[in-house]
PDB file of N, CA and C in Angstrom:
ATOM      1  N   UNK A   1      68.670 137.375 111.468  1.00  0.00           N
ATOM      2  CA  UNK A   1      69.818 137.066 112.307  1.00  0.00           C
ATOM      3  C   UNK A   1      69.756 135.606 112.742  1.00  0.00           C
ATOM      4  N   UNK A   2      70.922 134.908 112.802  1.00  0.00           N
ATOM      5  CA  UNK A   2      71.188 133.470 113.406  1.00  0.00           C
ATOM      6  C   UNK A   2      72.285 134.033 114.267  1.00  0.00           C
ATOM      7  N   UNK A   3      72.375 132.370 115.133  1.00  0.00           N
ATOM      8  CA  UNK A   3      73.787 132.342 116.224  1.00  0.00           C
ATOM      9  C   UNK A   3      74.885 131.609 115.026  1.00  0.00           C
ATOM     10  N   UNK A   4      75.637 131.540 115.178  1.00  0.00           N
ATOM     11  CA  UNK A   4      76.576 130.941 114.577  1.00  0.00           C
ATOM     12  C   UNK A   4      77.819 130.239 115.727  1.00  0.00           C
ATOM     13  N   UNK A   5      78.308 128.989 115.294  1.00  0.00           N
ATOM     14  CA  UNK A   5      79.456 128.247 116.318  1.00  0.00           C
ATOM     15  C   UNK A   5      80.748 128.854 115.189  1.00  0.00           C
ATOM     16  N   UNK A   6      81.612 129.133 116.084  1.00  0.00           N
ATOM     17  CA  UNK A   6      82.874 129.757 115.716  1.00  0.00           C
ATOM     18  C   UNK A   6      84.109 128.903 116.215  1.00  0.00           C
ATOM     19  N   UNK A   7      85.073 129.317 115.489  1.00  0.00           N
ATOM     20  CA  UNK A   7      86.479 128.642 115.809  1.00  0.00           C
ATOM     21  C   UNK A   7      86.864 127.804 117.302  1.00  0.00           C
ATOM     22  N   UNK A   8      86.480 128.916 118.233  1.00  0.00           N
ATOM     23  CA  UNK A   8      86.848 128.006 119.703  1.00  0.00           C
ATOM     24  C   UNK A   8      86.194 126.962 119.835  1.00  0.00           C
ATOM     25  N   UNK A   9      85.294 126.631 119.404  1.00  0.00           N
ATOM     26  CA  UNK A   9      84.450 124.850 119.760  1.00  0.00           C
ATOM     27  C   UNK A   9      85.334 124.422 119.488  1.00  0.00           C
ATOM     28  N   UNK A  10      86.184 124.189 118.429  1.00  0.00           N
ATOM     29  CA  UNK A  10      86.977 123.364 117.720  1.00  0.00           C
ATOM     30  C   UNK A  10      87.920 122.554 118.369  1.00  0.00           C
ATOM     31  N   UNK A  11      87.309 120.954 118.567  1.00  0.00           N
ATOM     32  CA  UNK A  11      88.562 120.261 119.340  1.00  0.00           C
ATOM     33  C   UNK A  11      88.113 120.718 121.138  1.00  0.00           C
ATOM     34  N   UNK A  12      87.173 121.304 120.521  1.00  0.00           N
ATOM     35  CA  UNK A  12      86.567 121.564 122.360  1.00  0.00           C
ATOM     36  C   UNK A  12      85.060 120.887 122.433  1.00  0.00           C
ATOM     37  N   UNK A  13      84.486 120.929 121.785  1.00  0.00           N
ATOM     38  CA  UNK A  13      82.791 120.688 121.903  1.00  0.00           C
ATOM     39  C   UNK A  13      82.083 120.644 122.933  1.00  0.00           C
ATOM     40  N   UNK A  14      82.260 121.554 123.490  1.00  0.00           N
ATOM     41  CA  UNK A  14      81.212 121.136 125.137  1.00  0.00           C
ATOM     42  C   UNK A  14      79.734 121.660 124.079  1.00  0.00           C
ATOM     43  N   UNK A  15      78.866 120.885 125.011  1.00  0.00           N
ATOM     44  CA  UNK A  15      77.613 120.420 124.517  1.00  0.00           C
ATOM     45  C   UNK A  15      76.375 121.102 125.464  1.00  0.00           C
ATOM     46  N   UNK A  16      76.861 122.051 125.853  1.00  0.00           N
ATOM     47  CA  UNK A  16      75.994 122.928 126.861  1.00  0.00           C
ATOM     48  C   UNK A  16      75.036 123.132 126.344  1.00  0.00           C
ATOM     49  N   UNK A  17      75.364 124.015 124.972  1.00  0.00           N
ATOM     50  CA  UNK A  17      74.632 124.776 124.075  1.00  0.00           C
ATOM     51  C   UNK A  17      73.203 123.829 123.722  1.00  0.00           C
ATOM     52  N   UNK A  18      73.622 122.907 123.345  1.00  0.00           N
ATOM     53  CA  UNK A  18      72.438 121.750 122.849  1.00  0.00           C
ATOM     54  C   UNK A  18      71.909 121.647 123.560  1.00  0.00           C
ATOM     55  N   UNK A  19      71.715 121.272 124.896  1.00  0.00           N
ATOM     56  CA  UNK A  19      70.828 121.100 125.917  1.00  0.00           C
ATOM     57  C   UNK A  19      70.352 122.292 126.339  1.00  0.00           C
ATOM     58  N   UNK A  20      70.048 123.287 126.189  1.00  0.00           N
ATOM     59  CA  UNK A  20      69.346 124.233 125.860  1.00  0.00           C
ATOM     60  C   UNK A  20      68.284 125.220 125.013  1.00  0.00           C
ATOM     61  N   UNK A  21      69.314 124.257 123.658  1.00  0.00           N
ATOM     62  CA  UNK A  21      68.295 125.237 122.317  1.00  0.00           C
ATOM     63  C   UNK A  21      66.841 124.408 122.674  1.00  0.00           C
ATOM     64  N   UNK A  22      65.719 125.341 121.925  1.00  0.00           N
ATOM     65  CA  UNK A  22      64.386 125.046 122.235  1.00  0.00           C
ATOM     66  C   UNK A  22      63.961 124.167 120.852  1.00  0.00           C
ATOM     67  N   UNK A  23      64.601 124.316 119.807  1.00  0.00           N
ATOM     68  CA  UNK A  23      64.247 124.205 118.300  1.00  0.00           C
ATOM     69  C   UNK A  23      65.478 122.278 118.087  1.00  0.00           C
ATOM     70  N   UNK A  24      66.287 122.624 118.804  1.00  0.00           N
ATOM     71  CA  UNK A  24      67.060 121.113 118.440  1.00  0.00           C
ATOM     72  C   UNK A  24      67.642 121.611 117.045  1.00  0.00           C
ATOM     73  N   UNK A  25      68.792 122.701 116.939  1.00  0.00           N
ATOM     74  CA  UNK A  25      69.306 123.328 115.614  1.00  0.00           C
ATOM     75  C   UNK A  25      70.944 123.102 115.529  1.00  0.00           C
ATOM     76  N   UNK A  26      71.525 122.347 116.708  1.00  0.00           N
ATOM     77  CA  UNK A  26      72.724 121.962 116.644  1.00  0.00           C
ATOM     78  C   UNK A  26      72.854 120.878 116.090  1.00  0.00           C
ATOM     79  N   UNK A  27      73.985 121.074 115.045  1.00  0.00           N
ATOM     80  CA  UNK A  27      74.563 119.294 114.583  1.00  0.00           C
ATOM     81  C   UNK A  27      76.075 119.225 114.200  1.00  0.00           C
ATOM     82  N   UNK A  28      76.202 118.308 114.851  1.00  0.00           N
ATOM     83  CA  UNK A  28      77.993 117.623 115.670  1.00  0.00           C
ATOM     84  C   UNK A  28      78.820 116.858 113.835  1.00  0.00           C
ATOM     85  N   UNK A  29      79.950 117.589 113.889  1.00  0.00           N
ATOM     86  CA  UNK A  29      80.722 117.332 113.561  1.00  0.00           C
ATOM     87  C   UNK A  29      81.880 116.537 114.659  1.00  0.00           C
ATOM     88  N   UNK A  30      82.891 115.847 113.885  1.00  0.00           N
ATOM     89  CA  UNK A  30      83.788 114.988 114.365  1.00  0.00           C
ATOM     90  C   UNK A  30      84.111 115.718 115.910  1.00  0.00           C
ATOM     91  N   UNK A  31      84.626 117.199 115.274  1.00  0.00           N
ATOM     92  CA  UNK A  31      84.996 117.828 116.814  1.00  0.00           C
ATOM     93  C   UNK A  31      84.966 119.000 116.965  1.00  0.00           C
ATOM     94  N   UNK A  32      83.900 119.880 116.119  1.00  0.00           N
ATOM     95  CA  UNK A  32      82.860 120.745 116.615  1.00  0.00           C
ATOM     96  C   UNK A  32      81.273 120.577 116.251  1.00  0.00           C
ATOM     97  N   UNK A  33      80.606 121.555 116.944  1.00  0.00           N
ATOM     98  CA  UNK A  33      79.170 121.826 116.526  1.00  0.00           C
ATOM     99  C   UNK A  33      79.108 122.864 115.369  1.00  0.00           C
ATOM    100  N   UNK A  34      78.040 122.915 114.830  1.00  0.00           N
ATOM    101  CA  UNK A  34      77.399 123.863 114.311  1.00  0.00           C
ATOM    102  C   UNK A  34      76.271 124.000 114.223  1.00  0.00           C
ATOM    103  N   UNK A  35      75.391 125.393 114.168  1.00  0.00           N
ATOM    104  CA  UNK A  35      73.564 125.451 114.293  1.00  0.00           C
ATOM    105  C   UNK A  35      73.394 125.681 112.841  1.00  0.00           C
ATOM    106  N   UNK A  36      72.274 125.423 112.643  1.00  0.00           N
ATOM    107  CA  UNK A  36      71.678 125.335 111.007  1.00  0.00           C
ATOM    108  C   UNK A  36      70.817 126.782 111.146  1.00  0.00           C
ATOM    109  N   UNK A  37      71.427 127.641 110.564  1.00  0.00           N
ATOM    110  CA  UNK A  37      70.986 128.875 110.480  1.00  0.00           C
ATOM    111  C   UNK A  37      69.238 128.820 110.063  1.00  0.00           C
ATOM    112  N   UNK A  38      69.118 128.305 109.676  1.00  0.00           N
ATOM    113  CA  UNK A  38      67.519 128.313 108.748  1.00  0.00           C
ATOM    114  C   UNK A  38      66.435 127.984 109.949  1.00  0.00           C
ATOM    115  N   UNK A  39      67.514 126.674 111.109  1.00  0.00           N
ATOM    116  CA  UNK A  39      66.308 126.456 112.039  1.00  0.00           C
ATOM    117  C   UNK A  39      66.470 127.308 113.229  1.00  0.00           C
ATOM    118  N   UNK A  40      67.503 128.005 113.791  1.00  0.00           N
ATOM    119  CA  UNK A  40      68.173 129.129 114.549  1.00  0.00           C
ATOM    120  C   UNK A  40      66.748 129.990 114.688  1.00  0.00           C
ATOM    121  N   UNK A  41      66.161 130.097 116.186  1.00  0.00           N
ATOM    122  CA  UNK A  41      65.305 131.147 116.135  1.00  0.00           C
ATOM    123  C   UNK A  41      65.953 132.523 116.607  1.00  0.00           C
ATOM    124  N   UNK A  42      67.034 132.397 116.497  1.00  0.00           N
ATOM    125  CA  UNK A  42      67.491 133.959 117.176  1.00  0.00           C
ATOM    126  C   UNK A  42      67.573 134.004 118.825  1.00  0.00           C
ATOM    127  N   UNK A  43      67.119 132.978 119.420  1.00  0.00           N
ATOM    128  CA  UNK A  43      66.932 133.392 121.318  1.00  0.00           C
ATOM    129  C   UNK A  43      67.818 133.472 122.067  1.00  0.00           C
ATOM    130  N   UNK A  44      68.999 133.250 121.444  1.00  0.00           N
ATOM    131  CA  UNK A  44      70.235 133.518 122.451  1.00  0.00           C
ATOM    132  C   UNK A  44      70.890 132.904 123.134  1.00  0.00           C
ATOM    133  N   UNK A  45      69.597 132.056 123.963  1.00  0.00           N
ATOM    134  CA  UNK A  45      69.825 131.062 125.061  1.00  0.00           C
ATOM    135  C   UNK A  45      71.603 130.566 124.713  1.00  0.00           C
ATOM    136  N   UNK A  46      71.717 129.645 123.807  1.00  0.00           N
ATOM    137  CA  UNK A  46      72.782 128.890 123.902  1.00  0.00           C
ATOM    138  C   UNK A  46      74.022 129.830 123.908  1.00  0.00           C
ATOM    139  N   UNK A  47      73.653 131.175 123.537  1.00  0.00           N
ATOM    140  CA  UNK A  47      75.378 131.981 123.927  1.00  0.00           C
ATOM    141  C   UNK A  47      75.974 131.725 125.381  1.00  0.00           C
ATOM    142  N   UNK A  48      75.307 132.112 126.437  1.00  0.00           N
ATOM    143  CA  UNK A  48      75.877 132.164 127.554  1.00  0.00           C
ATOM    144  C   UNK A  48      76.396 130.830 128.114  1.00  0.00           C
ATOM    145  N   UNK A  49      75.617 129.511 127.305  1.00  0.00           N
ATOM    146  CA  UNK A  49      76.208 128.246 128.260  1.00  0.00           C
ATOM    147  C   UNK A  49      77.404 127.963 127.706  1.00  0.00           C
ATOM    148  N   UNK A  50      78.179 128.257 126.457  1.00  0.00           N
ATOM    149  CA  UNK A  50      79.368 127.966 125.918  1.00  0.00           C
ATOM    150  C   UNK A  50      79.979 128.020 126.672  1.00  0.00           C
ATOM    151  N   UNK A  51      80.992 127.086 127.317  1.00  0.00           N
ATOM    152  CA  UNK A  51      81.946 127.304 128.155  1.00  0.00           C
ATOM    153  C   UNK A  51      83.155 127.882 127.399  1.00  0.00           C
ATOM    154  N   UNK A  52      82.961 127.787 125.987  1.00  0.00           N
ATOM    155  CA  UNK A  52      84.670 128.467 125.091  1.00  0.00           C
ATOM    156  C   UNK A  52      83.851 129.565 124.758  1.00  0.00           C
ATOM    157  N   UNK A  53      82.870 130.143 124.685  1.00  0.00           N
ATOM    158  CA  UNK A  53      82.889 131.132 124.290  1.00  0.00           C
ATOM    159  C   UNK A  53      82.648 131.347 122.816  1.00  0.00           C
ATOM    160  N   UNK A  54      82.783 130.315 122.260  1.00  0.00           N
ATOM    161  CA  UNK A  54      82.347 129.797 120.765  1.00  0.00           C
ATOM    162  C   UNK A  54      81.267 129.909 120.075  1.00  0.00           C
ATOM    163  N   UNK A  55      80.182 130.895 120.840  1.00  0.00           N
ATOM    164  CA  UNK A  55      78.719 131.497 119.800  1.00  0.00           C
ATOM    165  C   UNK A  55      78.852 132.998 120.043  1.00  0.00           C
ATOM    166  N   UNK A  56      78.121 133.026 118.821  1.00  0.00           N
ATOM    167  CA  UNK A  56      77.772 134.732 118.464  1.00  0.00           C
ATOM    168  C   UNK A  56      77.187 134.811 117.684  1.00  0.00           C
ATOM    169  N   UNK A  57      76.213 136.198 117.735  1.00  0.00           N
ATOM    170  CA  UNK A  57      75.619 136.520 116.714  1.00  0.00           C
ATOM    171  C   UNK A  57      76.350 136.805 114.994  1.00  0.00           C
ATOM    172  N   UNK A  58      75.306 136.426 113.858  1.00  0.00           N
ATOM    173  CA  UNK A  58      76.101 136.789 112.705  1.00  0.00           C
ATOM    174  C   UNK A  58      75.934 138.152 112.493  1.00  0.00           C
ATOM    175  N   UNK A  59      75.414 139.057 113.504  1.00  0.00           N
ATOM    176  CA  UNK A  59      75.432 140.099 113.068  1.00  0.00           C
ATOM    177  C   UNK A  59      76.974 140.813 113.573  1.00  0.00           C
ATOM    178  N   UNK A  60      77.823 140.400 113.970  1.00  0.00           N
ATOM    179  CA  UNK A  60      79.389 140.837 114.523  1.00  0.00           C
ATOM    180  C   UNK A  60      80.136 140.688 113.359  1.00  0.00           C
ATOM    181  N   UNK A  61      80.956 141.971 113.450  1.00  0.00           N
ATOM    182  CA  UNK A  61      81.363 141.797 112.158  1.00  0.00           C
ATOM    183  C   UNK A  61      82.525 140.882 112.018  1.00  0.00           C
ATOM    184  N   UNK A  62      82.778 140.059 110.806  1.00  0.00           N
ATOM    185  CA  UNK A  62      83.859 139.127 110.652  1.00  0.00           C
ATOM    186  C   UNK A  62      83.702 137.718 110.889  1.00  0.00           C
ATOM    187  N   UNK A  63      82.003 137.793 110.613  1.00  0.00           N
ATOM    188  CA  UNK A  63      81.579 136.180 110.788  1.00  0.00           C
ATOM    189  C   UNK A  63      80.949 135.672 109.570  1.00  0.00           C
ATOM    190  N   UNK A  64      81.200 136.111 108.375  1.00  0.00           N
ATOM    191  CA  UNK A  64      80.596 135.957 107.421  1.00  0.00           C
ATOM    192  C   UNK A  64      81.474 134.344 107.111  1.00  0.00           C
ATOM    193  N   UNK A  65      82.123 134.003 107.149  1.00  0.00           N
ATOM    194  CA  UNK A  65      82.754 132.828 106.711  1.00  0.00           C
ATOM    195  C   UNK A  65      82.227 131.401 108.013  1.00  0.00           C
ATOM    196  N   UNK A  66      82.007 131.944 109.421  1.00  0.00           N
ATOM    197  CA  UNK A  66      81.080 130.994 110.124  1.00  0.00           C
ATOM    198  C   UNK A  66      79.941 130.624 109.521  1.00  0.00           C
ATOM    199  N   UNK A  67      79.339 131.712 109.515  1.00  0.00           N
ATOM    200  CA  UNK A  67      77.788 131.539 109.105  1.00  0.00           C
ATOM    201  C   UNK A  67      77.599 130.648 107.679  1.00  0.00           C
ATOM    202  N   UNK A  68      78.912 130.778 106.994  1.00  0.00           N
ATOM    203  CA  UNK A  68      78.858 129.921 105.591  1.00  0.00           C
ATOM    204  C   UNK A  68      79.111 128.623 106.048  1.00  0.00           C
ATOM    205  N   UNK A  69      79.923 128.055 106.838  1.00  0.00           N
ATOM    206  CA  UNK A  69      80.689 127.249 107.346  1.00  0.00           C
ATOM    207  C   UNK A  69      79.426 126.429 107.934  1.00  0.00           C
ATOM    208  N   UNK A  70      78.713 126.944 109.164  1.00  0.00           N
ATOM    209  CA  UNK A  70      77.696 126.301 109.634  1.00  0.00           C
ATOM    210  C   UNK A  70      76.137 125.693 108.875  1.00  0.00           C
ATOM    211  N   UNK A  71      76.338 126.957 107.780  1.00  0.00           N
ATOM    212  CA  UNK A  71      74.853 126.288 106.704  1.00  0.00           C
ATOM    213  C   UNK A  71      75.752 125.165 106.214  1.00  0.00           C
ATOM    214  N   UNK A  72      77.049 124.737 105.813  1.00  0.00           N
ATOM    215  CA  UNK A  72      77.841 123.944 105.062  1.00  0.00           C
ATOM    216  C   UNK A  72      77.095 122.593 105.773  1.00  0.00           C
ATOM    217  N   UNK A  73      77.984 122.860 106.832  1.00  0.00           N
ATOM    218  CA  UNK A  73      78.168 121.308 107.622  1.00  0.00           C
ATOM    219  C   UNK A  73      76.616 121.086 108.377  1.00  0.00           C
ATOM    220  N   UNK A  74      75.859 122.256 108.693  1.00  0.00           N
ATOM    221  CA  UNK A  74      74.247 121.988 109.563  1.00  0.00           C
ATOM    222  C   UNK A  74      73.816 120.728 108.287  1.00  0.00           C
ATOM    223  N   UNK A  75      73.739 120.965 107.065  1.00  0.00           N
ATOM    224  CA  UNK A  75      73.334 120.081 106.274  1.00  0.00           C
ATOM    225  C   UNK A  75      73.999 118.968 106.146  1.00  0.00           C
ATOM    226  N   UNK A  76      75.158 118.532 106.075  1.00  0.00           N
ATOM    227  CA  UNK A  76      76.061 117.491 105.980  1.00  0.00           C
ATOM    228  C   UNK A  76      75.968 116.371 107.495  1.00  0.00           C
ATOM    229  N   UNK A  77      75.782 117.057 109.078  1.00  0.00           N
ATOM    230  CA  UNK A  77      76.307 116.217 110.059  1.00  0.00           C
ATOM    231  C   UNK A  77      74.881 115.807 110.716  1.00  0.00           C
ATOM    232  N   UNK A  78      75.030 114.944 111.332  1.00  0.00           N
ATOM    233  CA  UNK A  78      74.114 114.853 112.274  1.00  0.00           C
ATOM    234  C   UNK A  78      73.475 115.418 113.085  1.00  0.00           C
ATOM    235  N   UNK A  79      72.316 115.647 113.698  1.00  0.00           N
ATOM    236  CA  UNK A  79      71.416 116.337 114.562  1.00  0.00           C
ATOM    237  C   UNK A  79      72.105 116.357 115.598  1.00  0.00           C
ATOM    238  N   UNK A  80      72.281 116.934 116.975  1.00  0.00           N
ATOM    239  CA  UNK A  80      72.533 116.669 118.367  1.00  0.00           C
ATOM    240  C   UNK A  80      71.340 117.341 118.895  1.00  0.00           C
ATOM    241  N   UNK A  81      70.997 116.640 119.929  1.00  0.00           N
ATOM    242  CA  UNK A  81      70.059 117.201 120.476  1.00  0.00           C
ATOM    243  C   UNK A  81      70.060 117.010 122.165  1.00  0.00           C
ATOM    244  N   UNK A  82      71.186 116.276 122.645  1.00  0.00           N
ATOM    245  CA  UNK A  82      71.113 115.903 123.961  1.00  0.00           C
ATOM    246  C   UNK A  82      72.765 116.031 124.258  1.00  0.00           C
ATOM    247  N   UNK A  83      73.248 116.473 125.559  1.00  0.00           N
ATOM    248  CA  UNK A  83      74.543 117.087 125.713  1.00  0.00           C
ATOM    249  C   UNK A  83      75.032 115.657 125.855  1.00  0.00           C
ATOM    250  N   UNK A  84      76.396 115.608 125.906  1.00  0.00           N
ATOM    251  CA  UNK A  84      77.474 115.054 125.943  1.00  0.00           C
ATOM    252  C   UNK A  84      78.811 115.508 126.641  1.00  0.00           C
ATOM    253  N   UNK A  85      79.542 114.634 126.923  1.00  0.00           N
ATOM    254  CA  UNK A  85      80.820 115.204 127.530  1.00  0.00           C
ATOM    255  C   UNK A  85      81.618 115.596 126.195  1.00  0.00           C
ATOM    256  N   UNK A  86      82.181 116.918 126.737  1.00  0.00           N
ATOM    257  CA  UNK A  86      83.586 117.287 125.681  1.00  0.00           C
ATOM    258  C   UNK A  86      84.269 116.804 125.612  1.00  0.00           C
ATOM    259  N   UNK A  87      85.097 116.690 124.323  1.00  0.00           N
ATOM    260  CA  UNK A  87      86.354 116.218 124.188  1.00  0.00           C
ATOM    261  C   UNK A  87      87.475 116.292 125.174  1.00  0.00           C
ATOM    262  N   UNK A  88      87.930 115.114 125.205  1.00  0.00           N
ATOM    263  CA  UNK A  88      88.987 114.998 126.247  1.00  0.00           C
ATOM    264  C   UNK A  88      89.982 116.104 126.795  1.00  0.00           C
ATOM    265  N   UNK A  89      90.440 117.088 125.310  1.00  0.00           N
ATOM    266  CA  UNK A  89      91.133 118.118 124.769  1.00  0.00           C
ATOM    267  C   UNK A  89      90.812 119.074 124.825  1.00  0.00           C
ATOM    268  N   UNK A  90      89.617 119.474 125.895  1.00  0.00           N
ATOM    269  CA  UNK A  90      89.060 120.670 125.725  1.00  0.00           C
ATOM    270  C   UNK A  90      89.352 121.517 126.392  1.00  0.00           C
ATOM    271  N   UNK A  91      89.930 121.765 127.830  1.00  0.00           N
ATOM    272  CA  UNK A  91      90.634 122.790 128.343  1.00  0.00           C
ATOM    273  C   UNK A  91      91.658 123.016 128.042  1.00  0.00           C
ATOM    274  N   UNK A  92      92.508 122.257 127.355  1.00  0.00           N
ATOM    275  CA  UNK A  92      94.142 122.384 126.961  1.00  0.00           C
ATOM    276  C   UNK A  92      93.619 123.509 125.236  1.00  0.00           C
ATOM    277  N   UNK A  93      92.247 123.094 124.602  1.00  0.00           N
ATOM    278  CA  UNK A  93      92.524 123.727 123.338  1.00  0.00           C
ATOM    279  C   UNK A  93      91.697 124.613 123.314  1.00  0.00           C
ATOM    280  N   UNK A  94      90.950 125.282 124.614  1.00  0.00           N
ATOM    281  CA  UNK A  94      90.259 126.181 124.568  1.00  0.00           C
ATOM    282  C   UNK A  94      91.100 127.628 124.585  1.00  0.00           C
ATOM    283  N   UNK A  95      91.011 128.157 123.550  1.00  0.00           N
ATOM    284  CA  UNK A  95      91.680 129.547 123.412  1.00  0.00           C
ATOM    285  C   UNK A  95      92.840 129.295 122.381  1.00  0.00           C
ATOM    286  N   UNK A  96      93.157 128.154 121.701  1.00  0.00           N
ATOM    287  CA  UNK A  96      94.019 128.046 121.056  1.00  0.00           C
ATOM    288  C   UNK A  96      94.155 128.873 119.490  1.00  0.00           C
ATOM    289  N   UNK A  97      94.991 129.564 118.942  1.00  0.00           N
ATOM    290  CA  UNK A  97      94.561 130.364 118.476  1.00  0.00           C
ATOM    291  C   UNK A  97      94.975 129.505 116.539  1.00  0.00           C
ATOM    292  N   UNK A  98      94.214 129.964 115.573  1.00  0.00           N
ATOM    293  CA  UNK A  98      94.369 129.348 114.091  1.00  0.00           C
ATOM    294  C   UNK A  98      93.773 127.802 114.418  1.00  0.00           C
ATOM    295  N   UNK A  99      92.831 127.717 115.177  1.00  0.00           N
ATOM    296  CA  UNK A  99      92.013 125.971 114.694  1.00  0.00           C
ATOM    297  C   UNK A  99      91.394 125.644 113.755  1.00  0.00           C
ATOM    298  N   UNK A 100      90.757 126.705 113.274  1.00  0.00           N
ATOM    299  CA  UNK A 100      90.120 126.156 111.963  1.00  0.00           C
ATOM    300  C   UNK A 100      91.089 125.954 111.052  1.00  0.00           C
ATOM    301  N   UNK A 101      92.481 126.349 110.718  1.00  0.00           N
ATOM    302  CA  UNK A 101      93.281 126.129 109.842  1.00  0.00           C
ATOM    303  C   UNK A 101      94.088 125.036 110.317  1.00  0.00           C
ATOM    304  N   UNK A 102      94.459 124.898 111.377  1.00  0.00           N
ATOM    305  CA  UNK A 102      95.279 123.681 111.705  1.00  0.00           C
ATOM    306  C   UNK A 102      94.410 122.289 112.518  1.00  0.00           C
ATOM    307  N   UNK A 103      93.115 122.051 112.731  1.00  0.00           N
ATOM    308  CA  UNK A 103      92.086 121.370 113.384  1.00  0.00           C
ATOM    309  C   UNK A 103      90.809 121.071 112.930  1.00  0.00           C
ATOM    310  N   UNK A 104      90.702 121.650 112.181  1.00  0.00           N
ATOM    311  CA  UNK A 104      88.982 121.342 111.333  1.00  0.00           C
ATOM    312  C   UNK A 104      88.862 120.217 110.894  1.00  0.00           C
ATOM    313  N   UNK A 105      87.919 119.154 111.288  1.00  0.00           N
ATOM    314  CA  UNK A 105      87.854 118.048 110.450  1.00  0.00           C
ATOM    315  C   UNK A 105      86.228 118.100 110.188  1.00  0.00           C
ATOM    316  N   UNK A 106      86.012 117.851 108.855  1.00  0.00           N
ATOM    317  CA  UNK A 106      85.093 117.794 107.698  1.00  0.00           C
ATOM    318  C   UNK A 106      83.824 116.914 108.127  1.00  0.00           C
ATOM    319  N   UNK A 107      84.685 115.499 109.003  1.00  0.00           N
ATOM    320  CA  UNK A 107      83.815 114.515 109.368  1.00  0.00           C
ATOM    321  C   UNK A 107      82.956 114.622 110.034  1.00  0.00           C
ATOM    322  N   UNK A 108      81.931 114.153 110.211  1.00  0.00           N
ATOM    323  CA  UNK A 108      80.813 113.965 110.773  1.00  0.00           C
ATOM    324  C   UNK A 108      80.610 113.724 112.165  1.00  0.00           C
ATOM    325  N   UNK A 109      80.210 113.790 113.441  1.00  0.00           N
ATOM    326  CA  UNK A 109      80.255 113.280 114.858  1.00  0.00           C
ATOM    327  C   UNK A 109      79.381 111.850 114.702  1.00  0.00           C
ATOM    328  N   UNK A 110      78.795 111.567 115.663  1.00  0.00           N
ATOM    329  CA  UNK A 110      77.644 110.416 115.498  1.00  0.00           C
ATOM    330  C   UNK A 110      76.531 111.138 115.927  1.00  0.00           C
ATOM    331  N   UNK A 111      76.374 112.305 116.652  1.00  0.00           N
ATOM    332  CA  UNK A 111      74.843 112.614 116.748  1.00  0.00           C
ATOM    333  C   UNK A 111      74.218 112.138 117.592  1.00  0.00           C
ATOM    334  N   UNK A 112      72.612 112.051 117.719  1.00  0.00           N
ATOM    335  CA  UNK A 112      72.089 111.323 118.798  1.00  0.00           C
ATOM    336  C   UNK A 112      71.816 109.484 118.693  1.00  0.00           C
TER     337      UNK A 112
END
């Protein structure tokens, strides 16, 4: 089992989560996170600090396309390892519904 970052980060990124994990397994895209399943120890910790609500286990069903999504980009973006402020946009796009289809960007964040 891994955590996986899901649709609501998107265009939201609060950075709670990172300042928490014990392993340093989050890495920032343009304008979400994702954890690198491989370094993911399973502890949970970072579910509850999400302020969107944007982690879960891959064991729920209907996350098989996160969990692909996050090994994608964990390899492609930069490390984060220290929080940051969210995007400017983040209470207006928290709960917004179809972001990964209309909001996903590919690009990279800057990381630490």
């Amino acid at each position: 089992m891994t955590y996986v970052v899901t649709d609501n980060c998107i265009r939201c990124k609060y950075t709670d989560c990172v300042e928490v994990c014990p392993v340093d397994c989050f890495y920032e895209g343009e304008n979400m996170l994702v954890i690198n399943p491989d370094e993911c120890i399973d502890c949970g910790v970072c579910e509850p600090e999400c302020p969107a609500e944007a982690i879960s286990p891959d064991t729920e069903p209907g996350l098989d396309k996160w969990l692909e999504l996050n090994a994608e980009y964990a390899a492609k973006w930069p490390n984060l390892t220290a929080k940051k402020d969210e995007l400017p946009e983040a209470k207006e796009m928290d709960g917004v519904a179809g972001k990964l289809e209309q909001f996903f960007s590919a690009e990279p964040g800057s990381g630490d």
